[in-house]
Protein backbone atom coordinates (compact mmCIF):
# COMPACT_ATOMS: atom_id res chain seq x y z
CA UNK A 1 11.29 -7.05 -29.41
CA UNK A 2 12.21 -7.02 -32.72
CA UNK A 3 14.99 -8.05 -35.51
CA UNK A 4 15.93 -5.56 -37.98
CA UNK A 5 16.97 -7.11 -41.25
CA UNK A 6 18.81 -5.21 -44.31
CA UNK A 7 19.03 -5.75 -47.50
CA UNK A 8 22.12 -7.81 -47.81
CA UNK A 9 21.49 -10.46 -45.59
CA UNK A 10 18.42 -11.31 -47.70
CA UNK A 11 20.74 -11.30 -51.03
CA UNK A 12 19.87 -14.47 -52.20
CA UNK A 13 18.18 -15.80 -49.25
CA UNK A 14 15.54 -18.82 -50.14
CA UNK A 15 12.53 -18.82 -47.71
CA UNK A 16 12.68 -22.57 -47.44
CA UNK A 17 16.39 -22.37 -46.17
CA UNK A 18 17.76 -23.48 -43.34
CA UNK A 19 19.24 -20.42 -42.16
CA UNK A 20 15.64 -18.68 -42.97
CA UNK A 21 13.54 -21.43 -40.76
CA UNK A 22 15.93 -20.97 -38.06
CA UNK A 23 15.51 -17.52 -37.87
CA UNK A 24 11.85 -17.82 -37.63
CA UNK A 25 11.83 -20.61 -34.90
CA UNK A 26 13.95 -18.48 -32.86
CA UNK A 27 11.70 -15.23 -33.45
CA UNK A 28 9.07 -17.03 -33.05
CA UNK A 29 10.48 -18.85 -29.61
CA UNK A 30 11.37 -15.41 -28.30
CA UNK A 31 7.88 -13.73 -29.41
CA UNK A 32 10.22 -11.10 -31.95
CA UNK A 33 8.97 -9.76 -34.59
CA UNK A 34 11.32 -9.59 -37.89
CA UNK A 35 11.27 -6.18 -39.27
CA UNK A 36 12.18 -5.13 -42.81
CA UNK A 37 12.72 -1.18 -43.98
CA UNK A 38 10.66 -1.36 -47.01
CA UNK A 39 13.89 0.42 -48.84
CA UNK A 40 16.11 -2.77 -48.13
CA UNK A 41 12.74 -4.79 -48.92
CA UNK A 42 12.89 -2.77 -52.56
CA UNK A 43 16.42 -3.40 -52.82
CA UNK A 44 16.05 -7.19 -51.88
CA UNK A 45 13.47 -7.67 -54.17
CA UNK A 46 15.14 -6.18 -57.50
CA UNK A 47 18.38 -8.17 -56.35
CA UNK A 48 16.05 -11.78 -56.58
CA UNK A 49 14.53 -10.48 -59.59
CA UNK A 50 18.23 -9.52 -61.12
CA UNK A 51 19.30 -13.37 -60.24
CA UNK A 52 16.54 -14.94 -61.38
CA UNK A 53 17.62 -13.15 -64.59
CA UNK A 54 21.02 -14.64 -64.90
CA UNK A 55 20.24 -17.93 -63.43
CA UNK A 56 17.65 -18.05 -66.35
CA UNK A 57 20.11 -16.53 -69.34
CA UNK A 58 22.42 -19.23 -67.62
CA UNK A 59 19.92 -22.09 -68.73
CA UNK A 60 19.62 -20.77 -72.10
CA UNK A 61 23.66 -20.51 -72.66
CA UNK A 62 24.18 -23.76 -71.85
CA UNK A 63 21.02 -24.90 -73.81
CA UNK A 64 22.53 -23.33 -76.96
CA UNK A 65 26.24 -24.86 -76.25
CA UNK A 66 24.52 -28.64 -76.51
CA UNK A 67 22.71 -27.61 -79.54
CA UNK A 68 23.30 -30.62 -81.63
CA UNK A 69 24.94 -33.11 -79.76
CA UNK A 70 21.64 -34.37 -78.56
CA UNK A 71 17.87 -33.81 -77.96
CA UNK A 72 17.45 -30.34 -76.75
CA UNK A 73 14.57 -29.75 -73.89
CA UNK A 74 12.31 -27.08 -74.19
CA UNK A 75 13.27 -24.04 -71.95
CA UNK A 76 10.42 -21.38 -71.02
CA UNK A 77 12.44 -18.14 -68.88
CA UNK A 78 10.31 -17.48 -66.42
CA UNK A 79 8.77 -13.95 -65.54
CA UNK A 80 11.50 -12.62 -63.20
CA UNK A 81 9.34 -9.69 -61.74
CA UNK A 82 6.58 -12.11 -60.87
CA UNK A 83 9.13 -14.45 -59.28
CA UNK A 84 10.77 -11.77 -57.25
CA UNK A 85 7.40 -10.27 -56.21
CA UNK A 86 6.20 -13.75 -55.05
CA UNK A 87 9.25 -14.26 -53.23
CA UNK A 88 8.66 -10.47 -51.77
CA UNK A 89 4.94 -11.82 -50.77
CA UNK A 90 6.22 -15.53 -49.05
CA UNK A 91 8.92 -12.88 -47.03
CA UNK A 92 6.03 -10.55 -45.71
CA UNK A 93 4.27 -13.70 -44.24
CA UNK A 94 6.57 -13.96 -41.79
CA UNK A 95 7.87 -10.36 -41.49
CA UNK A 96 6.80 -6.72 -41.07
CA UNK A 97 7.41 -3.81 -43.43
CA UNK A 98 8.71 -0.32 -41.46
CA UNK A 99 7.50 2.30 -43.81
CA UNK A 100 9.41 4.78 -45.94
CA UNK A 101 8.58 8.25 -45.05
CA UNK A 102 9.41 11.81 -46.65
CA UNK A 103 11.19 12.87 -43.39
CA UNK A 104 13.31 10.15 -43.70
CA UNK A 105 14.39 10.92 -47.08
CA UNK A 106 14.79 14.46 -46.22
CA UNK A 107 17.05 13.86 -43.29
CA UNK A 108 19.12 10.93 -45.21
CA UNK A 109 20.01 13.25 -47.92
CA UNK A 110 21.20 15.83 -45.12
CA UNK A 111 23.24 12.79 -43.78
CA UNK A 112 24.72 11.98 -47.21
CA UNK A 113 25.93 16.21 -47.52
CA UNK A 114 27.03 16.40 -44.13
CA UNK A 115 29.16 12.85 -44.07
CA UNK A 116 26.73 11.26 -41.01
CA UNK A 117 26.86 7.19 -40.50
CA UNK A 118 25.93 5.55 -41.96
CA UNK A 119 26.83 7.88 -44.75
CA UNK A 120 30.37 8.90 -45.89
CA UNK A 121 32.67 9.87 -49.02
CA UNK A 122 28.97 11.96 -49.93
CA UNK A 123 27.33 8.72 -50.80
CA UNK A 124 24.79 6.40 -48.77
CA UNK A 125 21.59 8.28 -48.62
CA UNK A 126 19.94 4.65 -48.88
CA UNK A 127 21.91 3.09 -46.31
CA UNK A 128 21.08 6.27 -44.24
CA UNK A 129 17.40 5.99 -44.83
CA UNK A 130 17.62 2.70 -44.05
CA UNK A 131 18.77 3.75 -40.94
CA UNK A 132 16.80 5.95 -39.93
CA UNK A 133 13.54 4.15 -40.39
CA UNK A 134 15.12 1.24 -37.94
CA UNK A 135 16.15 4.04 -35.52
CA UNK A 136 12.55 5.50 -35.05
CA UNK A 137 11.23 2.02 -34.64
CA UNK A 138 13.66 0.73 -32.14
CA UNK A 139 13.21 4.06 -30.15
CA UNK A 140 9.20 3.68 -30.63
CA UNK A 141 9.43 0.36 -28.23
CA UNK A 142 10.38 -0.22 -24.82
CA UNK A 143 12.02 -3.40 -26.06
CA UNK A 144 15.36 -4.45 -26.81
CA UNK A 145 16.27 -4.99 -30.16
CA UNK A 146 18.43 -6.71 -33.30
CA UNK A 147 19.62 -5.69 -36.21
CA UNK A 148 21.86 -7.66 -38.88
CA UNK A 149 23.61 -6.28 -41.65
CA UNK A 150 26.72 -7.63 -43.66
CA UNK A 151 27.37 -3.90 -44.75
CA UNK A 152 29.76 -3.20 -41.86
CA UNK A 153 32.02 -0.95 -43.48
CA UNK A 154 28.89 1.74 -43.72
CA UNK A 155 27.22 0.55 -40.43
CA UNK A 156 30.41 -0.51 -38.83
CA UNK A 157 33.78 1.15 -37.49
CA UNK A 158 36.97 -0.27 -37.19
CA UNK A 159 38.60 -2.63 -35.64
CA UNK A 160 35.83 -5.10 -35.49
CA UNK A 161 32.89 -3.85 -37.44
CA UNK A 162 31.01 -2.86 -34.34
CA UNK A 163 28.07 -0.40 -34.58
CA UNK A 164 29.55 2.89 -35.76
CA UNK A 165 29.72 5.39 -32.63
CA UNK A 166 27.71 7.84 -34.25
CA UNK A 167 24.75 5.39 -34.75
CA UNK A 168 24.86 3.76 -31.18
CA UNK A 169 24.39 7.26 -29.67
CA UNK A 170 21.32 7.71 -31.68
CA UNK A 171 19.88 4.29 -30.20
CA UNK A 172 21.40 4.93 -26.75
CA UNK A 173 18.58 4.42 -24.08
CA UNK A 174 16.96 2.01 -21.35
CA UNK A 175 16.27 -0.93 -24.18
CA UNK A 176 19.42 -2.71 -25.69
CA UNK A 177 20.11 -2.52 -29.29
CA UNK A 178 22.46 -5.31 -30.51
CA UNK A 179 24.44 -5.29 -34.25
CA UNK A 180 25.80 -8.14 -35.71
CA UNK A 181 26.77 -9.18 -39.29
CA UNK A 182 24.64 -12.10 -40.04
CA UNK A 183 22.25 -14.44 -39.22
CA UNK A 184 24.14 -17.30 -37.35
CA UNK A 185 25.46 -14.46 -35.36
CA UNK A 186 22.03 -14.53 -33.52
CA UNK A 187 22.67 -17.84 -32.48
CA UNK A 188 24.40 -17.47 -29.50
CA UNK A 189 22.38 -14.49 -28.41
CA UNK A 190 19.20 -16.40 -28.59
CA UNK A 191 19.33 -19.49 -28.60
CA UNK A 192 21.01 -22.06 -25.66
CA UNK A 193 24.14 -23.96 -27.29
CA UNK A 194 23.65 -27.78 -26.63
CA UNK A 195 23.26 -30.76 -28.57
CA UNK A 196 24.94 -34.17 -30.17
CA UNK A 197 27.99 -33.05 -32.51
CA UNK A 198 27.64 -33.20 -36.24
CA UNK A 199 30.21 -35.89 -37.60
CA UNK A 200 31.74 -36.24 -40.87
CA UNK A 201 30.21 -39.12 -41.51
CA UNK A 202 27.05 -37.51 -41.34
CA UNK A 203 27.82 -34.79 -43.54
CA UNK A 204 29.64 -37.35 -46.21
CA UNK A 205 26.64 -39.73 -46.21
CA UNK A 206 24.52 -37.09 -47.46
CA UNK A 207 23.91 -37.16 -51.38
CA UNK A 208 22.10 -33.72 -51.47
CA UNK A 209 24.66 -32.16 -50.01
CA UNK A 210 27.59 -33.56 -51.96
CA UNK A 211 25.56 -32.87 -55.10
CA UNK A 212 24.88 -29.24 -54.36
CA UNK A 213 28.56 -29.34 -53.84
CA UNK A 214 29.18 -30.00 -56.84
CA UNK A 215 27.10 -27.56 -58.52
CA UNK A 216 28.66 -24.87 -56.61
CA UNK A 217 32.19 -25.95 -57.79
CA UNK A 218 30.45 -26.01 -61.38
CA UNK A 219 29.44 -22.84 -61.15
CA UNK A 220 32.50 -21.29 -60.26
CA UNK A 221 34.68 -23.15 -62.76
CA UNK A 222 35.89 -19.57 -64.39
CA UNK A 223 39.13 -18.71 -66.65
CA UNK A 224 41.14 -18.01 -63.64
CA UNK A 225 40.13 -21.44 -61.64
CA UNK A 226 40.13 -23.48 -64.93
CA UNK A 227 43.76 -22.04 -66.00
CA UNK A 228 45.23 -22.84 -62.11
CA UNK A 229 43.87 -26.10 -62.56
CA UNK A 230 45.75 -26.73 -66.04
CA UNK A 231 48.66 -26.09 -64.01
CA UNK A 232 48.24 -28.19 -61.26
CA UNK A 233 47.19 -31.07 -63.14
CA UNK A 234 49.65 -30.90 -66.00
CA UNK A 235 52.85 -29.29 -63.76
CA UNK A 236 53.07 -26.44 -65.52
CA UNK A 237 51.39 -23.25 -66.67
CA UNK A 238 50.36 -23.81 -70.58
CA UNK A 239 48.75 -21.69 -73.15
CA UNK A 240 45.48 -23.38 -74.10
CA UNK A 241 43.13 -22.26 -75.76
CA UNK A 242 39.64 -24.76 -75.27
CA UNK A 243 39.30 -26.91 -72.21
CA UNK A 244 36.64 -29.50 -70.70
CA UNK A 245 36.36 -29.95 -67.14
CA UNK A 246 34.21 -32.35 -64.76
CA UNK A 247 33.77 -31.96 -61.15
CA UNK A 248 33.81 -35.50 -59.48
CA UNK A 249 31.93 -35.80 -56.20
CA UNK A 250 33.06 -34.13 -53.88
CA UNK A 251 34.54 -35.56 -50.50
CA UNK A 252 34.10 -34.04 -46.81
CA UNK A 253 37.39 -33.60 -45.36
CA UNK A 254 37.04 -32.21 -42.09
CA UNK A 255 34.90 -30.14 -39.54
CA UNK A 256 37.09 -27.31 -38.27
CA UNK A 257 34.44 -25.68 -36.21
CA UNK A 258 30.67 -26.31 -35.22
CA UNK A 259 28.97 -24.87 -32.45
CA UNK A 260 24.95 -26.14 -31.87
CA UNK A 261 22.33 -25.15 -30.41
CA UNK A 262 18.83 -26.02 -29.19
CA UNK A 263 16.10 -23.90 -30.46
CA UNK A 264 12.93 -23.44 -28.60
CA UNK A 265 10.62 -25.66 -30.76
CA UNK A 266 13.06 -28.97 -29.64
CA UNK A 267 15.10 -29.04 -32.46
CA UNK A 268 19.35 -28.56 -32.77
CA UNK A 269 20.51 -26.26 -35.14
CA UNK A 270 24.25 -25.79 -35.67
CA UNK A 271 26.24 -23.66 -37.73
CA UNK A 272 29.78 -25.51 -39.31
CA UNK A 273 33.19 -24.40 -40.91
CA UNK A 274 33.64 -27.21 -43.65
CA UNK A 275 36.48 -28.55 -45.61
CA UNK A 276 35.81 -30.55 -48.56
CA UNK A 277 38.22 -31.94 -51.85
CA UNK A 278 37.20 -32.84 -55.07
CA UNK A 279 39.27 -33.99 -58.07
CA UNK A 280 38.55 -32.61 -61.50
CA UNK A 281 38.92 -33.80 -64.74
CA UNK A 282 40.43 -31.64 -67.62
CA UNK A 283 40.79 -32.17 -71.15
CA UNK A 284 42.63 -29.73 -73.19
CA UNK A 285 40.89 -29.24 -77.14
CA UNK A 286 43.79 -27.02 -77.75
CA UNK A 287 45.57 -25.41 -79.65
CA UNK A 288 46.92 -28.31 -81.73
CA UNK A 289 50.30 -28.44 -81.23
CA UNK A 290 49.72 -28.71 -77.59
CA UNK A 291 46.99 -31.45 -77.89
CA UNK A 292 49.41 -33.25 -80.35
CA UNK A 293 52.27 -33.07 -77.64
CA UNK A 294 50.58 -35.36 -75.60
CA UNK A 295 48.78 -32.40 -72.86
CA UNK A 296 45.35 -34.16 -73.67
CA UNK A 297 43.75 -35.03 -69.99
CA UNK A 298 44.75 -34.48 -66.83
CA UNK A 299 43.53 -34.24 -63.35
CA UNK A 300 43.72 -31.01 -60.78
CA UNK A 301 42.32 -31.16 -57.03
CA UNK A 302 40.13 -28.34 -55.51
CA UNK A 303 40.27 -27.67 -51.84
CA UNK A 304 36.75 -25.88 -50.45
CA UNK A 305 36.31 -24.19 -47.44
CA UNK A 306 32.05 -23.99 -46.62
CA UNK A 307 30.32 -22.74 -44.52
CA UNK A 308 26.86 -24.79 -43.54
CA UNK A 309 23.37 -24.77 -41.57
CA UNK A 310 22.64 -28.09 -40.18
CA UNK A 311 19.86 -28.71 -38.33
CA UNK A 312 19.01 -32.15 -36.51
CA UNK A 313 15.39 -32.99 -35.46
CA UNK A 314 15.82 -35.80 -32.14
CA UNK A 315 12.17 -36.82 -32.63
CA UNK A 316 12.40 -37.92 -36.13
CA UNK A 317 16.35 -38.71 -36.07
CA UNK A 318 15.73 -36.32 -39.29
CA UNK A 319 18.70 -34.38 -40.37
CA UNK A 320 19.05 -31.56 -42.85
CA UNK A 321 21.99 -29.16 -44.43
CA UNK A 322 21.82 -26.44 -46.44
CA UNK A 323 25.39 -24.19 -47.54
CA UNK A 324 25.70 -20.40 -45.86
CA UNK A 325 27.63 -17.77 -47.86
CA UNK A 326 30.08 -18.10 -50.64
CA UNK A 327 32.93 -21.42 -50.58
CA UNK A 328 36.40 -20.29 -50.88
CA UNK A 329 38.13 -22.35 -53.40
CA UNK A 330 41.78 -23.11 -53.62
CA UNK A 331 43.45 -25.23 -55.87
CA UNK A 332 45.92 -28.24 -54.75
CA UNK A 333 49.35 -27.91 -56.13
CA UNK A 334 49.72 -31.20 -57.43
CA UNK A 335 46.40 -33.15 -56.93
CA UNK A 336 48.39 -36.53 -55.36
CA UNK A 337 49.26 -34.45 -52.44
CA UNK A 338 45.46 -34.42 -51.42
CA UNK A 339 44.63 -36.00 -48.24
CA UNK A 340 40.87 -37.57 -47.97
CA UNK A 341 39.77 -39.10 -44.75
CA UNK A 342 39.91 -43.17 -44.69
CA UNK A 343 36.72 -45.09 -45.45
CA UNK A 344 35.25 -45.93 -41.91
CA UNK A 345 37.00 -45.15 -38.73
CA UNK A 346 38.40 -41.73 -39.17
CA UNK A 347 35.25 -40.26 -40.95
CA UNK A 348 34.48 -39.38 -37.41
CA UNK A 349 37.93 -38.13 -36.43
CA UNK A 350 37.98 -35.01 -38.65
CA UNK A 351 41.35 -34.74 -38.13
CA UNK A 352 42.81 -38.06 -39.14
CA UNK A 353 44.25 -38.55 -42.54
CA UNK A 354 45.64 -41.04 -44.98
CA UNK A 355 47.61 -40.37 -48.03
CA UNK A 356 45.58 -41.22 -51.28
């Protein structure tokens, strides 16, 4: 049996992840073997290589903004082809490459003229080679097998996103062939669901997690967020022209959803739907005559929806999260209005609330 993986789902993807372990305990508990098509390997590669790029010019901005308000460290980029090729190398250990081969390219091209899934609009040769390549191989063993791709609207059909009809006649046969979206979507096919509940508490008494948190909201403080949260936090919309902001930690607010499971080493893995506030402090630096009118500081109130891998060992009592996918970030209308959870006894009632 194997799982087929695409590009996209390994956008990003660190090998020492949760979401990345759990797939291989799983594979590894159901003797699968994770499959890559070397195009989406190419393509996954040069996307790591392209991030380690930013994440690096990133450094260096911010290095230069500090520039003589204190001691600057010493900042080195790193090589981001050697990066991305050792994180290419550490993602081979544990998976197998499917070949590119001229026939494939051949037919995807055909695909692309013709307008075949996964192909449309005369574009998707890759996707379409892709294809192809996991085809063959799935149709080469008298096994069932996975495949996981975000790219549903190429893969997909409407209403759902399921396999395109086109593409589950070419896999049509004794041995099932299964498409989902990503990899927590494997869960329930693979693994047994059982296990204690994560709590709030747990979640809230974790400093890692609240910190990476943080830098996520960070990272996304753009013009659009920053210039919402003027408004909140001084009532109405203003034209400035130089802010400051600062995240404070972050809070758990509630667990809307968690579903976990027992994988086949022991351990519980679950996957959650998160909500989480944080306040944030802004200070306007201009232009003068707003500075001078009193809008100096202020606080605004972010609301986070997250999505998390948690993953509890009953041994050890050991317990670890990691964040899955991108946060979606809303902004509180007036940041008094925002609820947190009470200090002890409703941290484990996610949906008990006190006014702050």
């Amino acid at each position: 049996m194997a799982i087929y993986l695409d590009a996209e789902v390994l956008y990003g993807l660190s090998l020492r992840s949760l979401e990345w372990s759990s797939l291989r305990a799983i594979a590894q508990g159901h003797r699968l073997e994770l499959a890559i098509p070397e195009l989406a390997l190419r393509e996954a590669t040069a996307n790591w290589r392209d991030q380690v790029t930013a994440k690096a010019a990133d450094i260096r901005r911010a290095i230069d903004r500090a520039e003589g308000f204190f001691e600057l460290p010493h900042f080195r980029a790193p090589d981001s082809q050697w990066v991305a090729d050792k994180w290419r190398t550490e993602l081979l250990s544990g998976a197998r490459v499917i070949e590119a081969t001229p026939e494939h390219a051949s037919q995807a091209l055909d695909r692309e003229l013709q307008r075949i899934a996964p192909s449309r609009d005369g574009r998707g040769a890759r996707d379409a080679a892709i294809w192809l390549a996991i085809r063959d191989d799935h149709l080469s063993r008298s096994e069932p097998g996975y495949f996981v791709s975000g790219n549903y609207k190429d893969f997909g059909e409407p209403p759902n996103g399921a396999l395109h009809s086109v593409l589950r006649a070419e896999v049509a046969g004794s041995q099932p062939f299964t498409y989902v979206h990503e990899i927590s979507a494997l869960l329930p096919l693979l693994a047994e669901v059982g296990g204690r509940a994560f709590t709030v508490r747990e979640l809230d008494s974790s400093p890692d997690l609240k910190v990476t948190m943080r830098n996520r909201l960070d990272d996304a403080m753009g013009f659009e967020l920053i210039d919402r949260l003027v408004k909140s936090a001084f009532g109405a919309p203003l034209r400035w022209s130089g802010t400051r902001t600062s995240v404070r930690e972050p809070t758990v607010w509630k667990i809307s959803h968690q579903t976990v499971y027992q994988l086949p080493a022991g351990q519980q893995v679950a996957v959650l739907r998160t909500s989480w506030v944080a306040f944030v402090d802004i200070g306007l630096s201009g232009p003068r005559q707003l500075v001078e009118a009193g809008f100096r500081e202020g606080i605004g109130a972010l609301v986070v929806e997250a999505d998390l891998w948690a993953r509890r060992d009953p041994q050890t009592s050991g317990v670890d999260f990691a964040f899955s996918g991108r946060d979606k970030i809303d902004v509180a209308v007036d940041a008094s209005d925002i609820l947190l959870p009470p200090p002890e006894s409703a941290l484990d009632r996610p949906d008990t609330f006190t006014r702050m």
